[in-house]
Protein backbone atom coordinates (compact mmCIF):
# COMPACT_ATOMS: atom_id res chain seq x y z
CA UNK A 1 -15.44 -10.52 1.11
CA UNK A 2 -15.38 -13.83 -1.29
CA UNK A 3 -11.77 -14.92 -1.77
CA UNK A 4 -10.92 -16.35 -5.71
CA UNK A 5 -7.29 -17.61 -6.08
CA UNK A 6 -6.09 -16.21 -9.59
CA UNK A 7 -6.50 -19.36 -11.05
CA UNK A 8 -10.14 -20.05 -10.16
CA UNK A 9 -10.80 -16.25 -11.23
CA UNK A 10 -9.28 -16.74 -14.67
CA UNK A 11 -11.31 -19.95 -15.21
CA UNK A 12 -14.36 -18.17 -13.79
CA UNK A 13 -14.33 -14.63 -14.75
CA UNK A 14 -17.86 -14.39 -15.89
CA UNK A 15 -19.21 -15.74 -12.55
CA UNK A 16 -17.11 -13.44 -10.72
CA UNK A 17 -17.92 -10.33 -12.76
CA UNK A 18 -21.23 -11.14 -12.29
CA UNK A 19 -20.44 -11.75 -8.49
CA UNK A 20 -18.44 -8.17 -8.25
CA UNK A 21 -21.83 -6.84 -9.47
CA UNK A 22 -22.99 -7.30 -5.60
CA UNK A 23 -20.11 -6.51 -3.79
CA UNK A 24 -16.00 -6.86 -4.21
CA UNK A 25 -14.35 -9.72 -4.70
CA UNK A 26 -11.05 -10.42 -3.42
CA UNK A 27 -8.15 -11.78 -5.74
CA UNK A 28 -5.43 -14.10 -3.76
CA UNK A 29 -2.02 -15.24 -5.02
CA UNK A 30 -0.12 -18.13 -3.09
CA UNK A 31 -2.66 -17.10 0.06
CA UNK A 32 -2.13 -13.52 0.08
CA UNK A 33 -4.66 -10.81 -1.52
CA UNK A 34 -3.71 -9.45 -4.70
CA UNK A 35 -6.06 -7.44 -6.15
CA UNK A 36 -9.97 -6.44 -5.99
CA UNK A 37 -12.44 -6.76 -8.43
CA UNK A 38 -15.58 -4.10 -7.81
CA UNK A 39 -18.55 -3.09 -9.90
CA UNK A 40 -17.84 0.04 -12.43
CA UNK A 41 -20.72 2.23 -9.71
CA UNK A 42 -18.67 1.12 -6.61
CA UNK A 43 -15.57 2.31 -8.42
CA UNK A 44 -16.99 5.36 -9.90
CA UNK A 45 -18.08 6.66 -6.23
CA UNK A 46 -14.61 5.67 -4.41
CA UNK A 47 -13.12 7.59 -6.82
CA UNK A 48 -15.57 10.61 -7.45
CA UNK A 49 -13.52 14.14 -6.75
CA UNK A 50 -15.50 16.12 -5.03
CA UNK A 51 -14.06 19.98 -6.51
CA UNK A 52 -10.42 20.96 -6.76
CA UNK A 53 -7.90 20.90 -4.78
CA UNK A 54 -8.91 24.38 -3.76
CA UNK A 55 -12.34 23.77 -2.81
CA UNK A 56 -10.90 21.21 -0.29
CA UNK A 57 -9.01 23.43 1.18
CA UNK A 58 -11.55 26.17 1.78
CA UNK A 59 -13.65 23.26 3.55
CA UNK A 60 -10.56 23.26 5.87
CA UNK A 61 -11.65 24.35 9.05
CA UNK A 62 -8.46 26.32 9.45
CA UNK A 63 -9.36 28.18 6.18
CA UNK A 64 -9.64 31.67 7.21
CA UNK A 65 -7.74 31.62 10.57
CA UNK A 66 -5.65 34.21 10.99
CA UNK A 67 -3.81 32.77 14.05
CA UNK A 68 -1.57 29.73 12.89
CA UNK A 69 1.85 29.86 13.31
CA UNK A 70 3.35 28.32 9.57
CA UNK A 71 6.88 28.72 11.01
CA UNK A 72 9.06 25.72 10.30
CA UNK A 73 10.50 23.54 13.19
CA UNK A 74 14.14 24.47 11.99
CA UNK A 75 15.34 21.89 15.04
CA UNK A 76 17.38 18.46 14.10
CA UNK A 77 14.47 15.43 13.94
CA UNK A 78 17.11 13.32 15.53
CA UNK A 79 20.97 12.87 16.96
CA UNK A 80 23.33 12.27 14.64
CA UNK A 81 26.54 10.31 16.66
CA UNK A 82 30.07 9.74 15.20
């Protein structure tokens, strides 16, 4: 993925609108990666919901079992010493 210090990006944005258009572009800040810049469709299809919360669970392929113990664990996750 092209790297554009913030800087450079803010001096360039056109170019790297134009750039995100192809594929993401990665934002760095003192070396280290900041943000992303995308196209709106490469956005729009990370973040597409596919149903409700609902439908996802029906997709489960638990949904329907009648043999799953739901019983909490009602055991200490770890030692507590004094």
């Amino acid at each position: 993925m092209p790297r554009w210090q913030i800087q450079e990006a803010k001096a360039r944005m056109s170019e790297l609108i134009k750039r995100a258009q192809e594929r993401p572009q990665d934002i760095t800040s003192h070396g280290k990666s900041v943000a992303v810049v995308m196209s709106r469709a490469a956005f729009d299809r990370l973040s597409q919901r596919d149903g409700s919360l609902v439908d996802l669970m029906r997709r489960s392929p638990f949904y329907g079992a009648d043999d799953l113990d739901l019983e909490r664990d009602k055991s200490l996750t770890r030692e507590i010493s004094l």
